[in-house]
C-alpha atoms as a PDB file:
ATOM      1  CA  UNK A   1      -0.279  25.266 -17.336  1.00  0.00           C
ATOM      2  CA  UNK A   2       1.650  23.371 -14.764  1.00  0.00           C
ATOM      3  CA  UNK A   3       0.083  21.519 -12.249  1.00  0.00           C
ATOM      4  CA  UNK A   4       1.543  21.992  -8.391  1.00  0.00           C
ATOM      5  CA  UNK A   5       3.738  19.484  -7.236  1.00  0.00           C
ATOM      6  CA  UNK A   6       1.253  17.038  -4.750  1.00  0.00           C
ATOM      7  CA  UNK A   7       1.758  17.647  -0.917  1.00  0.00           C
ATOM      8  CA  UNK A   8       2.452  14.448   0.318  1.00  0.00           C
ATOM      9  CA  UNK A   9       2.705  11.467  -2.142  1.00  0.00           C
ATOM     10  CA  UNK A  10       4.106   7.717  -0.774  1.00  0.00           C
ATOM     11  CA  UNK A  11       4.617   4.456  -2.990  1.00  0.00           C
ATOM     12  CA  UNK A  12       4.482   1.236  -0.651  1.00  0.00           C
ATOM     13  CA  UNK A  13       6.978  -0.608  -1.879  1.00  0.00           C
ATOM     14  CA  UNK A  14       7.398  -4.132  -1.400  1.00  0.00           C
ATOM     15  CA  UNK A  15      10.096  -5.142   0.695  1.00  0.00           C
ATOM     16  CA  UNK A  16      13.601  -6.328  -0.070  1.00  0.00           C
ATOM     17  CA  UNK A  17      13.341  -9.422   1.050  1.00  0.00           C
ATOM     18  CA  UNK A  18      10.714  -9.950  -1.798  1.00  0.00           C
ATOM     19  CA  UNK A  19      12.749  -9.674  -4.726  1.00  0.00           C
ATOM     20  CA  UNK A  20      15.218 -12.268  -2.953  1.00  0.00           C
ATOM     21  CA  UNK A  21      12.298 -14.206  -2.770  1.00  0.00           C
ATOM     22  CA  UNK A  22      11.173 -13.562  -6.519  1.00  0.00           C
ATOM     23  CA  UNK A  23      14.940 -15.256  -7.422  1.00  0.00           C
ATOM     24  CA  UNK A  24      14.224 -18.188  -5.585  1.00  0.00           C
ATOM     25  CA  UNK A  25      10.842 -19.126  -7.384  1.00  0.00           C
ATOM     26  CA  UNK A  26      12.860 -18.360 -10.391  1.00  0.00           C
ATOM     27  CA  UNK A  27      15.556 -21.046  -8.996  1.00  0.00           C
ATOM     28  CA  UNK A  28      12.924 -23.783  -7.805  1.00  0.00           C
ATOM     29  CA  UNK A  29      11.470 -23.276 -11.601  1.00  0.00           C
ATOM     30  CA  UNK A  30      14.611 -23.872 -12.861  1.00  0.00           C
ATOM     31  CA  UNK A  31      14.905 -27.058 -11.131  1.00  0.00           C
ATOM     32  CA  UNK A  32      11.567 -28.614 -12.031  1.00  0.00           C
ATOM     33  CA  UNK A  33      12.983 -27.926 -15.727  1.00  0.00           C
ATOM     34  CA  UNK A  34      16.178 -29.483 -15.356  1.00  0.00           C
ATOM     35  CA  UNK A  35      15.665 -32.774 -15.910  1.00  0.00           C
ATOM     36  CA  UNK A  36      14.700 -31.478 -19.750  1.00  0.00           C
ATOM     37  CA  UNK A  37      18.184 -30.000 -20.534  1.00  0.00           C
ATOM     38  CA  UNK A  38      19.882 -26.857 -20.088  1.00  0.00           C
ATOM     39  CA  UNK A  39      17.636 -24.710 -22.119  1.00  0.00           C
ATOM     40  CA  UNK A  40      14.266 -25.259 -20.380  1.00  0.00           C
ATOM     41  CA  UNK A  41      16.078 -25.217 -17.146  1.00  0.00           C
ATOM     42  CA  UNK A  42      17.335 -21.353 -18.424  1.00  0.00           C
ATOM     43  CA  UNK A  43      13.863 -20.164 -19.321  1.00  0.00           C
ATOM     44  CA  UNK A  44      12.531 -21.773 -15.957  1.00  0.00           C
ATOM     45  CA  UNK A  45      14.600 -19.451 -13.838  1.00  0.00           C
ATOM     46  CA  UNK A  46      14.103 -16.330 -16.317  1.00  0.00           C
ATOM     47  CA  UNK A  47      10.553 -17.082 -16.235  1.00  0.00           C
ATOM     48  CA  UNK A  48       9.936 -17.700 -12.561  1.00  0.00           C
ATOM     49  CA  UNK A  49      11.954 -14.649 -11.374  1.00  0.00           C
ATOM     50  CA  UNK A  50      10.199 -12.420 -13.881  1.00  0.00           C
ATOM     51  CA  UNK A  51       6.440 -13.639 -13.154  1.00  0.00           C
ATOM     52  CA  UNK A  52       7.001 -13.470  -9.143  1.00  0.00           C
ATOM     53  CA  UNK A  53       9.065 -10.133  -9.920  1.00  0.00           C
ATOM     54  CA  UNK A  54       5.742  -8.480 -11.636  1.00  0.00           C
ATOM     55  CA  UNK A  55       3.788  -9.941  -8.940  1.00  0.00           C
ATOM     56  CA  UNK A  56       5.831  -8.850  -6.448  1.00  0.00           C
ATOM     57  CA  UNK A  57       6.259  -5.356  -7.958  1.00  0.00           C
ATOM     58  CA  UNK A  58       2.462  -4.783  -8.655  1.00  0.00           C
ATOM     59  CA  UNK A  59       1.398  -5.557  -5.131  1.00  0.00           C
ATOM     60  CA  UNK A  60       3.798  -2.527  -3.886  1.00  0.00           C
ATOM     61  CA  UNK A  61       2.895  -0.320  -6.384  1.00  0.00           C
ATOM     62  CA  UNK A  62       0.266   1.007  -4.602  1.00  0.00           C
ATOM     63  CA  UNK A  63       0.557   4.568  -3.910  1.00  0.00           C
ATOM     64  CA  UNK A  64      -1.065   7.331  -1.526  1.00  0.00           C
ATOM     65  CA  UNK A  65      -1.281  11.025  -2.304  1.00  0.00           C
ATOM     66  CA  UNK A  66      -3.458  14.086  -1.216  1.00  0.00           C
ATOM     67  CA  UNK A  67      -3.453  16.479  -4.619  1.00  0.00           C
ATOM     68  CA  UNK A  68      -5.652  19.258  -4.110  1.00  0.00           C
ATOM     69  CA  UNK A  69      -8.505  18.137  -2.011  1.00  0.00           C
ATOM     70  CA  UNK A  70      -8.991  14.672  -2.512  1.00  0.00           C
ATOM     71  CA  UNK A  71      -6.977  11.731  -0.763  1.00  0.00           C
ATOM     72  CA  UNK A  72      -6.031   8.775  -3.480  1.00  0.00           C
ATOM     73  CA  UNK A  73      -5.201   5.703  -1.747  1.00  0.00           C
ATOM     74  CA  UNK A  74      -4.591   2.766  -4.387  1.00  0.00           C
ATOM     75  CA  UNK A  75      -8.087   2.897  -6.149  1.00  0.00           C
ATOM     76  CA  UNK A  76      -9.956   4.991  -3.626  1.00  0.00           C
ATOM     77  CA  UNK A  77     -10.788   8.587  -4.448  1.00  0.00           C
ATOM     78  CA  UNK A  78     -11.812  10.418  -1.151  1.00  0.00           C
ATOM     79  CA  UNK A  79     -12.674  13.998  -0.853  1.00  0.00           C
ATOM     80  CA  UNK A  80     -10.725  15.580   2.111  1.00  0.00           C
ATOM     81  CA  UNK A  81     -13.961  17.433   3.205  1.00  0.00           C
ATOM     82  CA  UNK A  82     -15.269  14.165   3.923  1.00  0.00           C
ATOM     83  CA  UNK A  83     -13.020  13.072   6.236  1.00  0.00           C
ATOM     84  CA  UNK A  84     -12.696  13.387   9.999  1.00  0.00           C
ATOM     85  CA  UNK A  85      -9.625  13.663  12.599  1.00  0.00           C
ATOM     86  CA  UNK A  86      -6.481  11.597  11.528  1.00  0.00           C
ATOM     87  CA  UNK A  87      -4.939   9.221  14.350  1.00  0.00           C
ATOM     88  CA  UNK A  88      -1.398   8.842  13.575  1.00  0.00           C
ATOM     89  CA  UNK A  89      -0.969   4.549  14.878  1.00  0.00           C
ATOM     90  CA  UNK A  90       2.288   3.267  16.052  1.00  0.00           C
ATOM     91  CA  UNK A  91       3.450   0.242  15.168  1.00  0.00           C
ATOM     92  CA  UNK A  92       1.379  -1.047  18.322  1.00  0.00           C
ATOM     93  CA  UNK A  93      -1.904   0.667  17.704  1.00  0.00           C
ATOM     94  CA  UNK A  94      -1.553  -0.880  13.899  1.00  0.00           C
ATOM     95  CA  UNK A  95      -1.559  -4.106  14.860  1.00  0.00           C
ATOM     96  CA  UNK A  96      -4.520  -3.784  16.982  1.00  0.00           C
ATOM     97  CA  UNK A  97      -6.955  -1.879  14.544  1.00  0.00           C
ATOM     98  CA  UNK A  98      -5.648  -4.583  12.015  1.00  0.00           C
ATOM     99  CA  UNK A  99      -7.021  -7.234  13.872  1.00  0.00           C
ATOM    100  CA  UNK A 100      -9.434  -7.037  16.887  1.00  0.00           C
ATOM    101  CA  UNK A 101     -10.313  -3.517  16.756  1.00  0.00           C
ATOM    102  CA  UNK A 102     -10.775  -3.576  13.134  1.00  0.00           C
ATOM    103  CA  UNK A 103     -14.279  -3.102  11.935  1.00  0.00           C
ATOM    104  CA  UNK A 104     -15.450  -5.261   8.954  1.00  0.00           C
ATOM    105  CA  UNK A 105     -17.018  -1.892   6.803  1.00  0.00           C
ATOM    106  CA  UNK A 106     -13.729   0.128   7.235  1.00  0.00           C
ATOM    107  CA  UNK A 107     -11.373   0.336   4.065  1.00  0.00           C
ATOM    108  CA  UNK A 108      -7.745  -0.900   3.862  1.00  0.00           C
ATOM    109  CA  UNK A 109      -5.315  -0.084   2.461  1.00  0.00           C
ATOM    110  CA  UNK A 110      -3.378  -2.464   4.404  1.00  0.00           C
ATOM    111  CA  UNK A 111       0.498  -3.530   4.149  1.00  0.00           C
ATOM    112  CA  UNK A 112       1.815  -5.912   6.839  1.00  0.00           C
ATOM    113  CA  UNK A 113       4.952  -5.074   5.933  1.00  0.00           C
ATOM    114  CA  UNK A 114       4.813  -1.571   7.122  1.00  0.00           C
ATOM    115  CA  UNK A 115       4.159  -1.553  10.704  1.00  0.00           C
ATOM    116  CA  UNK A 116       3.045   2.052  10.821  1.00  0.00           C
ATOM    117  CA  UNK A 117      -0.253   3.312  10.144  1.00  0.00           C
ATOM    118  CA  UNK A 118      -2.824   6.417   9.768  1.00  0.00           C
ATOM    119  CA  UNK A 119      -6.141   5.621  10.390  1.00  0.00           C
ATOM    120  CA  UNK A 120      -8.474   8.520   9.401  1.00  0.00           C
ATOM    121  CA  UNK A 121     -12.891   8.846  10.390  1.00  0.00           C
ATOM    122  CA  UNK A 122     -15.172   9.287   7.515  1.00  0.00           C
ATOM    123  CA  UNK A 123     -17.564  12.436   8.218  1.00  0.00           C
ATOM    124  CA  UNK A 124     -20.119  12.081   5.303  1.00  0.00           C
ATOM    125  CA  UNK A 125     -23.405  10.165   6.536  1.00  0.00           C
ATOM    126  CA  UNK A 126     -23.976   8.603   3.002  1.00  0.00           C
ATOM    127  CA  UNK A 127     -21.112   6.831   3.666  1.00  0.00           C
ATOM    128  CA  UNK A 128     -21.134   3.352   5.334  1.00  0.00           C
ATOM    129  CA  UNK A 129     -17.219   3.180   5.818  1.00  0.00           C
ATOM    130  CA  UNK A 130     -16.857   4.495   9.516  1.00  0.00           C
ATOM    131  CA  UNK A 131     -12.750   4.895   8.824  1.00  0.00           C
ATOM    132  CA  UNK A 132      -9.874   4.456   6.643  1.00  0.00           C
ATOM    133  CA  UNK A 133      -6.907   2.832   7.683  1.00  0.00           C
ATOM    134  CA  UNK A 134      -3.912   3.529   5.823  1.00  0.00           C
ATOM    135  CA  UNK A 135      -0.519   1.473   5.928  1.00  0.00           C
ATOM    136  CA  UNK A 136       2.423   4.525   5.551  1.00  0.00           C
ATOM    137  CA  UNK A 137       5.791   4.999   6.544  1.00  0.00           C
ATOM    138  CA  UNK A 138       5.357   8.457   7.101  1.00  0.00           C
ATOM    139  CA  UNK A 139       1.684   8.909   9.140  1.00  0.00           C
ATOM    140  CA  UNK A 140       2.543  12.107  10.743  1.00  0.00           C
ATOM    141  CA  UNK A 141       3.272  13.558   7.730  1.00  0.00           C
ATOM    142  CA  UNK A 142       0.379  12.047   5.884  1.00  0.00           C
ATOM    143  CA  UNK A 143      -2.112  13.720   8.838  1.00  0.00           C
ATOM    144  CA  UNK A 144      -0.262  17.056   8.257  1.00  0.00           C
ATOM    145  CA  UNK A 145      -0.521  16.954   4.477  1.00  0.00           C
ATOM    146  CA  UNK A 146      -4.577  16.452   5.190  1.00  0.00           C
ATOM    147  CA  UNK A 147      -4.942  18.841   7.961  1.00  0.00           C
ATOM    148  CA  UNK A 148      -3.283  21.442   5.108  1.00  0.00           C
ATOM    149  CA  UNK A 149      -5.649  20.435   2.559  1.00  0.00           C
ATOM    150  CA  UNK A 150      -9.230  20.574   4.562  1.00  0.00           C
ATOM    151  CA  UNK A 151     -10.884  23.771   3.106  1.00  0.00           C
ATOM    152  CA  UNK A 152     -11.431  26.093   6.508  1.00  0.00           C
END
């Protein structure tokens, strides 16, 4: 049996600006290891680049998906039933539930580098979280892919 391809499904990827940056660790390594010859200097900038690559690469690994009816953003599991209206947020809007319309109990799934943003109300009473707010590069299609999966 073959499971149905997901209706919306995003990876935020880290921007490229950070794997520039990843060489340059890997350079400024090398230096601190040059005064001990040409070999440690080597493994300095392998080793630098390749530690902040993974770092880099496993903080935009996160991914957001609605299969079926649950929404998976990074670790969160949320059933679509539980969840409200979606309010698609310009770049704008973002900024200003990132910072001082924000409320402390909502979850994040927050990327600066993304200036776009869904931010979606949390229906179910036993749950404290009043919203989520979700970094995406695609929010109207995100809100779409939800309205489609809430069971009428």
């Amino acid at each position: 049996m073959q499971l149905s391809a997901a209706p919306y499904e995003e990876r935020l990827t880290a921007p490229r600006t950070w794997w520039l940056i990843s060489f340059l660790v890997g350079v400024s390594m090398a230096l601190v290891l040059l005064p001990f010859g040409t070999l440690p200097m080597l493994g300095g900038l392998a080793g630098g680049t390749a530690v902040a690559a993974v770092a880099a690469s496993s903080y935009g690994a996160v991914r957001i998906r609605v299969v079926g009816d649950a929404l998976i953003a990074g670790e969160a599991r949320i059933p679509v039933a539980a969840l409200g209206e979606a309010e698609v947020l310009d770049a704008e809007e973002a900024r200003a539930w990132r910072t001082h319309k924000a409320d402390p109990r909502a979850f994040l799934l927050l990327r600066a580098y993304i200036p776009t943003a869904l931010r979606v109300e949390v229906t179910d009473p036993q749950d404290p979280t009043p919203y989520l707010y979700l970094s995406t590069r695609e929010p109207e299609r995100l809100a779409q892919a939800l309205r489609a999966a809430k069971p009428q």
